[in-house]
PDB file of N, CA and C in Angstrom:
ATOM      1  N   UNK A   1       0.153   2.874   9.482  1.00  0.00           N
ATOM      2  CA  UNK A   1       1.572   3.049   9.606  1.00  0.00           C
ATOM      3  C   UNK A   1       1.794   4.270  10.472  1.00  0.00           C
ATOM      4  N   UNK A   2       2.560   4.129  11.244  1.00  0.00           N
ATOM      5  CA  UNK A   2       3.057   5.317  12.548  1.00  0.00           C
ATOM      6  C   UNK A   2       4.285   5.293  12.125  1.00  0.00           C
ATOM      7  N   UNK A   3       4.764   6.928  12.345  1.00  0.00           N
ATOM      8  CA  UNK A   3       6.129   7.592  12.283  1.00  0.00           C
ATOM      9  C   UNK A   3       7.102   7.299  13.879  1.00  0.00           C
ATOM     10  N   UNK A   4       8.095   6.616  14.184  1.00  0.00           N
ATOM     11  CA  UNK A   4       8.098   6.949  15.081  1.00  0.00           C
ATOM     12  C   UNK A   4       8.374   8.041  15.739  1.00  0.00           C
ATOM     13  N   UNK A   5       9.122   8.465  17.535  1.00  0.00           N
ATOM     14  CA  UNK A   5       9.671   9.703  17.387  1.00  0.00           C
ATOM     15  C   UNK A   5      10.905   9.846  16.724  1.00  0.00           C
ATOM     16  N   UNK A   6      11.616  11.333  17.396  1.00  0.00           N
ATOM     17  CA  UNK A   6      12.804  11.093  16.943  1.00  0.00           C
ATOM     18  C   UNK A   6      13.723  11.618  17.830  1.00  0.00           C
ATOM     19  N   UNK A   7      14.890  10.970  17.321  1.00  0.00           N
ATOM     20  CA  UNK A   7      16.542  11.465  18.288  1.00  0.00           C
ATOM     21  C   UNK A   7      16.758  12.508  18.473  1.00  0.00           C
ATOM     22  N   UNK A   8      16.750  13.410  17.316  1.00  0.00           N
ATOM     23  CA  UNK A   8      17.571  14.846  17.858  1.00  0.00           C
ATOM     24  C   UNK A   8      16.780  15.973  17.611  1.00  0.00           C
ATOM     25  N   UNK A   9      14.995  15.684  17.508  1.00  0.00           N
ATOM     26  CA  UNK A   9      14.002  16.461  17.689  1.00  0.00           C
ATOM     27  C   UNK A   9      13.041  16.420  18.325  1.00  0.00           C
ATOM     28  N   UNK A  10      13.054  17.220  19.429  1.00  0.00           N
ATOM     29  CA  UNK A  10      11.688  17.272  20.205  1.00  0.00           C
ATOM     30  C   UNK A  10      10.027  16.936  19.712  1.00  0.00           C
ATOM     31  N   UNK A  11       9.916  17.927  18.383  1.00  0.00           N
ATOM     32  CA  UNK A  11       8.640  17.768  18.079  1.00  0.00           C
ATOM     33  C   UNK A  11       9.090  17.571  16.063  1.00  0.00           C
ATOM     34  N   UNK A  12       8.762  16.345  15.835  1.00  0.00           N
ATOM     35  CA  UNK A  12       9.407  15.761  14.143  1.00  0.00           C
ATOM     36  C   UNK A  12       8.532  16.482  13.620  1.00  0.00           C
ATOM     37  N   UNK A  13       8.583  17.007  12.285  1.00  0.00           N
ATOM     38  CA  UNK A  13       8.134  17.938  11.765  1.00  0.00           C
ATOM     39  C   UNK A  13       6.659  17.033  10.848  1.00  0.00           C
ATOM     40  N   UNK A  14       7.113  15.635  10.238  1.00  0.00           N
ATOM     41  CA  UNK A  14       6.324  14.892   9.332  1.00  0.00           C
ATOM     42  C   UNK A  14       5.222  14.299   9.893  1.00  0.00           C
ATOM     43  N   UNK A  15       4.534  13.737   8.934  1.00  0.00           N
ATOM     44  CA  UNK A  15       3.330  13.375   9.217  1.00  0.00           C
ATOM     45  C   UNK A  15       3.425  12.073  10.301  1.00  0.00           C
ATOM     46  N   UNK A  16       2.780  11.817  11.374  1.00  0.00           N
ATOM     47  CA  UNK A  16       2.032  11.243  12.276  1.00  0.00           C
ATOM     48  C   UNK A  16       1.944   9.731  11.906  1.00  0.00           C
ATOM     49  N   UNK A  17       0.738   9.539  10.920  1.00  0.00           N
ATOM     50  CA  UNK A  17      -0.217   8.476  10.941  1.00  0.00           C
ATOM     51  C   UNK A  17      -0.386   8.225   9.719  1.00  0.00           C
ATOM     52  N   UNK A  18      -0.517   7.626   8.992  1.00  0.00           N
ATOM     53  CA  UNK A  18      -1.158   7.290   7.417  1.00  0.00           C
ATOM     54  C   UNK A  18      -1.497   6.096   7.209  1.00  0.00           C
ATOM     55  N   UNK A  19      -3.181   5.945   6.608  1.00  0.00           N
ATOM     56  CA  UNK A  19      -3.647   4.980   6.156  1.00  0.00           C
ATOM     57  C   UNK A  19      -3.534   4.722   5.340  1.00  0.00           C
ATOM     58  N   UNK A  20      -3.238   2.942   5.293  1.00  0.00           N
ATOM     59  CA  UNK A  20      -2.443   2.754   3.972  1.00  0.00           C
ATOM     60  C   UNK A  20      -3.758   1.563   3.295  1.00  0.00           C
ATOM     61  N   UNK A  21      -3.428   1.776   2.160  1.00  0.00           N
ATOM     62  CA  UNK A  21      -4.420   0.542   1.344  1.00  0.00           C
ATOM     63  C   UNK A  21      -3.731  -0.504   1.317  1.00  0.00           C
ATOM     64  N   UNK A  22      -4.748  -1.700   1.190  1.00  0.00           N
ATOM     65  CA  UNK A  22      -4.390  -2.984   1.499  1.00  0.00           C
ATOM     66  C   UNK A  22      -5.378  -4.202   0.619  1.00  0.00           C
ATOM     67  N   UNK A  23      -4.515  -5.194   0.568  1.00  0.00           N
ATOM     68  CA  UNK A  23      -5.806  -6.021  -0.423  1.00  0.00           C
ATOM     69  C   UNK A  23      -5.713  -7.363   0.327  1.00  0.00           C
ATOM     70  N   UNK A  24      -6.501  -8.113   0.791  1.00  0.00           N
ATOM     71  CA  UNK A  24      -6.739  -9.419   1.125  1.00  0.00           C
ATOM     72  C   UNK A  24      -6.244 -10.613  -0.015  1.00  0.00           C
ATOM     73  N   UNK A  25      -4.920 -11.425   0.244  1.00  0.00           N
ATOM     74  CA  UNK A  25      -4.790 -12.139  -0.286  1.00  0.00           C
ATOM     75  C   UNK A  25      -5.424 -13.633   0.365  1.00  0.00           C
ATOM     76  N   UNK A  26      -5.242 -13.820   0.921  1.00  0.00           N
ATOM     77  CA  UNK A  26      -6.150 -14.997   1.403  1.00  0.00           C
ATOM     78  C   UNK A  26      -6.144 -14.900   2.921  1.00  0.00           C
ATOM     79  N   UNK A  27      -7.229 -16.177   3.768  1.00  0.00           N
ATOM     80  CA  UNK A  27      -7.395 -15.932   5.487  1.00  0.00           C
ATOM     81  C   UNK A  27      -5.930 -15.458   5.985  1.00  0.00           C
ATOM     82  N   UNK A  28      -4.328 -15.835   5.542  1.00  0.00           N
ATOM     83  CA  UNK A  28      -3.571 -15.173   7.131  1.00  0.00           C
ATOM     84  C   UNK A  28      -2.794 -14.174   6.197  1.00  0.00           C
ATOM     85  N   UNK A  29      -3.125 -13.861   5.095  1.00  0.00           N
ATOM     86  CA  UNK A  29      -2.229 -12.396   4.353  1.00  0.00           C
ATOM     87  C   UNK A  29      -2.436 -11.913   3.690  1.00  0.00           C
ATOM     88  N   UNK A  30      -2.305 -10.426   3.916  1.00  0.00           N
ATOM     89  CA  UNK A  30      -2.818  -9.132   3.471  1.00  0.00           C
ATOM     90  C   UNK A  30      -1.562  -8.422   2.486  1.00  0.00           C
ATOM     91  N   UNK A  31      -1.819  -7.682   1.410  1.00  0.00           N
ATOM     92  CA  UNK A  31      -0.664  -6.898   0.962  1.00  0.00           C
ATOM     93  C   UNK A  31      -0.986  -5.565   1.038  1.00  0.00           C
ATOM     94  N   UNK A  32       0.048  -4.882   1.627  1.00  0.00           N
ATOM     95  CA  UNK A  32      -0.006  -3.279   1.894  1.00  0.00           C
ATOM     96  C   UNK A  32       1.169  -2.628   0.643  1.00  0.00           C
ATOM     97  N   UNK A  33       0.218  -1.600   0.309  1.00  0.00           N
ATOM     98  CA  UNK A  33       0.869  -0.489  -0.456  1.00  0.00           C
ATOM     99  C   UNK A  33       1.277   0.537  -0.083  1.00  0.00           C
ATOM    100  N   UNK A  34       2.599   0.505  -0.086  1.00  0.00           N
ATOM    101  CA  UNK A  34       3.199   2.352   0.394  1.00  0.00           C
ATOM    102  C   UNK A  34       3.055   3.257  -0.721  1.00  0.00           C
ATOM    103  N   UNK A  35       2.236   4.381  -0.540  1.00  0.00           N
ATOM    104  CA  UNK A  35       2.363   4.901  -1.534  1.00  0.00           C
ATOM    105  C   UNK A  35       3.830   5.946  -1.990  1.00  0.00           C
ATOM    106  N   UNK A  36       3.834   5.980  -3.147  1.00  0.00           N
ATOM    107  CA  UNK A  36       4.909   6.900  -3.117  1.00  0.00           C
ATOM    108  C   UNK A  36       4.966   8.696  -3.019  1.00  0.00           C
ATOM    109  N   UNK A  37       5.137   8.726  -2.060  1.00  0.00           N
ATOM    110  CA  UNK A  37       4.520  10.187  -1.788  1.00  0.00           C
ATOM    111  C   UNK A  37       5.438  10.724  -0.916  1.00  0.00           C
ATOM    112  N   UNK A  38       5.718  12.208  -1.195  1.00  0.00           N
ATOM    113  CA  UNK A  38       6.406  12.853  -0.537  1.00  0.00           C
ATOM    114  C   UNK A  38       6.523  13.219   1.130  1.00  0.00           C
ATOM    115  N   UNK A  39       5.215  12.611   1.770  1.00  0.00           N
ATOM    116  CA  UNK A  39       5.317  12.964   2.808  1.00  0.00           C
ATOM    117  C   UNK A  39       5.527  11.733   3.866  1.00  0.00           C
ATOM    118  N   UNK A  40       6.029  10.733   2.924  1.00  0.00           N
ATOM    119  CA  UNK A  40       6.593   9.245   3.451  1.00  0.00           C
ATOM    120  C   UNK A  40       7.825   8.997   2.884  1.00  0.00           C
ATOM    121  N   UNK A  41       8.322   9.560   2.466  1.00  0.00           N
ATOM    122  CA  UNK A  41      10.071  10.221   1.986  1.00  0.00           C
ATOM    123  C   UNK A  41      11.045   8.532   2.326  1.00  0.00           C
ATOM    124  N   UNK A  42      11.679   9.023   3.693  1.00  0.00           N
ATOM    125  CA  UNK A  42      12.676   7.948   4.403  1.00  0.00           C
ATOM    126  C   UNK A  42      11.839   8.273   5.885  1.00  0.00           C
ATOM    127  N   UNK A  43      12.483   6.784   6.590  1.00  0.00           N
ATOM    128  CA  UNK A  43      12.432   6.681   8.010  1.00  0.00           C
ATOM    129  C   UNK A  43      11.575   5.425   8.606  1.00  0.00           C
ATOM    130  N   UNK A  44      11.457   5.442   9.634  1.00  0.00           N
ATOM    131  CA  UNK A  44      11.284   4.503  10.313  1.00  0.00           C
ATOM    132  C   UNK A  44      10.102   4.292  11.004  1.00  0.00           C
ATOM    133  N   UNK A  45       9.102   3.276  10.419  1.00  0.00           N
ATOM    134  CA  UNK A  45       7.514   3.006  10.684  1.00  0.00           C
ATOM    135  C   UNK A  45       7.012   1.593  11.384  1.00  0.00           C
ATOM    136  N   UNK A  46       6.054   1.977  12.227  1.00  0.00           N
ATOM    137  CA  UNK A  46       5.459   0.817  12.602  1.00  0.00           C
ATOM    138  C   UNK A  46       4.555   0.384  12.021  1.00  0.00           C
ATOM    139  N   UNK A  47       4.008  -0.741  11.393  1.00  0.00           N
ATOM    140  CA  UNK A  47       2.785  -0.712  10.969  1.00  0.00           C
ATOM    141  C   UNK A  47       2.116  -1.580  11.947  1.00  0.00           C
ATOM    142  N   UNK A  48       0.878  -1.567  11.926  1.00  0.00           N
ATOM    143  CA  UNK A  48      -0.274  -2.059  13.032  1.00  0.00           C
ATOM    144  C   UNK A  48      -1.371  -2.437  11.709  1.00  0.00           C
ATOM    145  N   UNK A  49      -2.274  -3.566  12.123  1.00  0.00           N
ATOM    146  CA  UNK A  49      -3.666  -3.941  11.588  1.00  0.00           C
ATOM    147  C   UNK A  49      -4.698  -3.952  12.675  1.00  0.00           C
ATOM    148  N   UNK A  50      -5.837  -3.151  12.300  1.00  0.00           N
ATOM    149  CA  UNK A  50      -7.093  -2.965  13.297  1.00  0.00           C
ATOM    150  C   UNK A  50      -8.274  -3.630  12.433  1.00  0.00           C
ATOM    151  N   UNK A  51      -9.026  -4.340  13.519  1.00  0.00           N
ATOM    152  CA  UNK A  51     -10.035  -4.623  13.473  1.00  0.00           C
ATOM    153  C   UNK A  51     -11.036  -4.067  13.749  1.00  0.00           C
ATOM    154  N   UNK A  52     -12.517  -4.364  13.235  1.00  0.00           N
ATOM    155  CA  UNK A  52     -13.680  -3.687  13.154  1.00  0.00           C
ATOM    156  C   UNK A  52     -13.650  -2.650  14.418  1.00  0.00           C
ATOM    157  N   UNK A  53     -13.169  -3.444  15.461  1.00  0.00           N
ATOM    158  CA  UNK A  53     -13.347  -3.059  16.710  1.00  0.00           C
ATOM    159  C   UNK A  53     -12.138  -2.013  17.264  1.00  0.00           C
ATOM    160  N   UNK A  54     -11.333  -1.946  16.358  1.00  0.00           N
ATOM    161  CA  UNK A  54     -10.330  -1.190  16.599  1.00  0.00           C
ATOM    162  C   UNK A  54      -9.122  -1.462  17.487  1.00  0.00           C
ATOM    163  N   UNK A  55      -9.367  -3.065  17.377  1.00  0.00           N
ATOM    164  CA  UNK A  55      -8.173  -3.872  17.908  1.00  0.00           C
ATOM    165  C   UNK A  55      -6.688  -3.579  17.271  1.00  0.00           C
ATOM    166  N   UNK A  56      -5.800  -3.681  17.676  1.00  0.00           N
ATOM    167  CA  UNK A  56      -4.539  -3.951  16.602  1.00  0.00           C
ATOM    168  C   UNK A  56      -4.083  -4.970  16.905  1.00  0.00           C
ATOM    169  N   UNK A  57      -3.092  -5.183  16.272  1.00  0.00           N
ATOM    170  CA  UNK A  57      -2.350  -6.432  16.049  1.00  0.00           C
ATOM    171  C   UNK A  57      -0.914  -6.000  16.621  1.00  0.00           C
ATOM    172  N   UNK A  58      -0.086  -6.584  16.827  1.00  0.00           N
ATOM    173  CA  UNK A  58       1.068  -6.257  17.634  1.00  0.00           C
ATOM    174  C   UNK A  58       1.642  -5.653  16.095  1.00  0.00           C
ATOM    175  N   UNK A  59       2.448  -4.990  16.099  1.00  0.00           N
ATOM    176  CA  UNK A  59       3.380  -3.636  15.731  1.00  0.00           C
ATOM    177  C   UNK A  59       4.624  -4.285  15.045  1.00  0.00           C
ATOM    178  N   UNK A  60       4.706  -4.224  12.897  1.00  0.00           N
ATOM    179  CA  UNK A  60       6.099  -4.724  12.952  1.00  0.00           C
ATOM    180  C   UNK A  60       6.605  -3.182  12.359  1.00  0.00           C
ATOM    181  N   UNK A  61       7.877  -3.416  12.709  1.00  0.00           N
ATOM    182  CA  UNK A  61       9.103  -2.572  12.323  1.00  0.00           C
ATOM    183  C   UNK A  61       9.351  -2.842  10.447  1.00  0.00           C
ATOM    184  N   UNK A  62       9.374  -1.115  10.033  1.00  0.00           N
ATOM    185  CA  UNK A  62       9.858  -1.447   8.184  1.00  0.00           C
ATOM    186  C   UNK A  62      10.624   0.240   8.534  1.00  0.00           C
ATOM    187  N   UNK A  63      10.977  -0.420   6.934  1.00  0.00           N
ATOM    188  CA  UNK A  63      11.910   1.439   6.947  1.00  0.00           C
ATOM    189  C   UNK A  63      11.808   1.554   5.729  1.00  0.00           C
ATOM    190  N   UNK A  64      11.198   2.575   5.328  1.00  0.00           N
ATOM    191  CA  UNK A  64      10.818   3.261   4.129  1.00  0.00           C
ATOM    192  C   UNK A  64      11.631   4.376   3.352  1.00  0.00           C
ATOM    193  N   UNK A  65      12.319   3.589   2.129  1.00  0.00           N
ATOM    194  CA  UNK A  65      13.457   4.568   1.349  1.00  0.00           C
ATOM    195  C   UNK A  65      12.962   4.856   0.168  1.00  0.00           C
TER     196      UNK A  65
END
């Protein structure tokens, strides 16, 4: 999960990047856990899936309240 940037700050103060845990429900879906943690508060994330190879997967849009 990626933070994106932001509007009315040059450099956003919060965290970057966070790996999130995930469990294989069957071949085409996965379930991801946000954890609840203070430094994933509110705002607006991309999440991405990488492969061994460090492929990703195209990028969906969530918003975390």
């Amino acid at each position: 999960m990626i933070s994106g940037g932001s509007i009315t700050h040059a450099q956003p103060s919060e965290l970057k990047y966070f790996e999130l845990p995930f469990e294989k429900v069957n071949e085409e879906k996965i379930e991801i856990t946000i954890p609840n943690d203070e430094n994933i508060n509110n705002g607006f994330y991309m999440i991405f899936g990488l492969d061994n190879n460090s492929t990703h997967t195209m990028g969906n849009s969530i918003i975390v309240k």
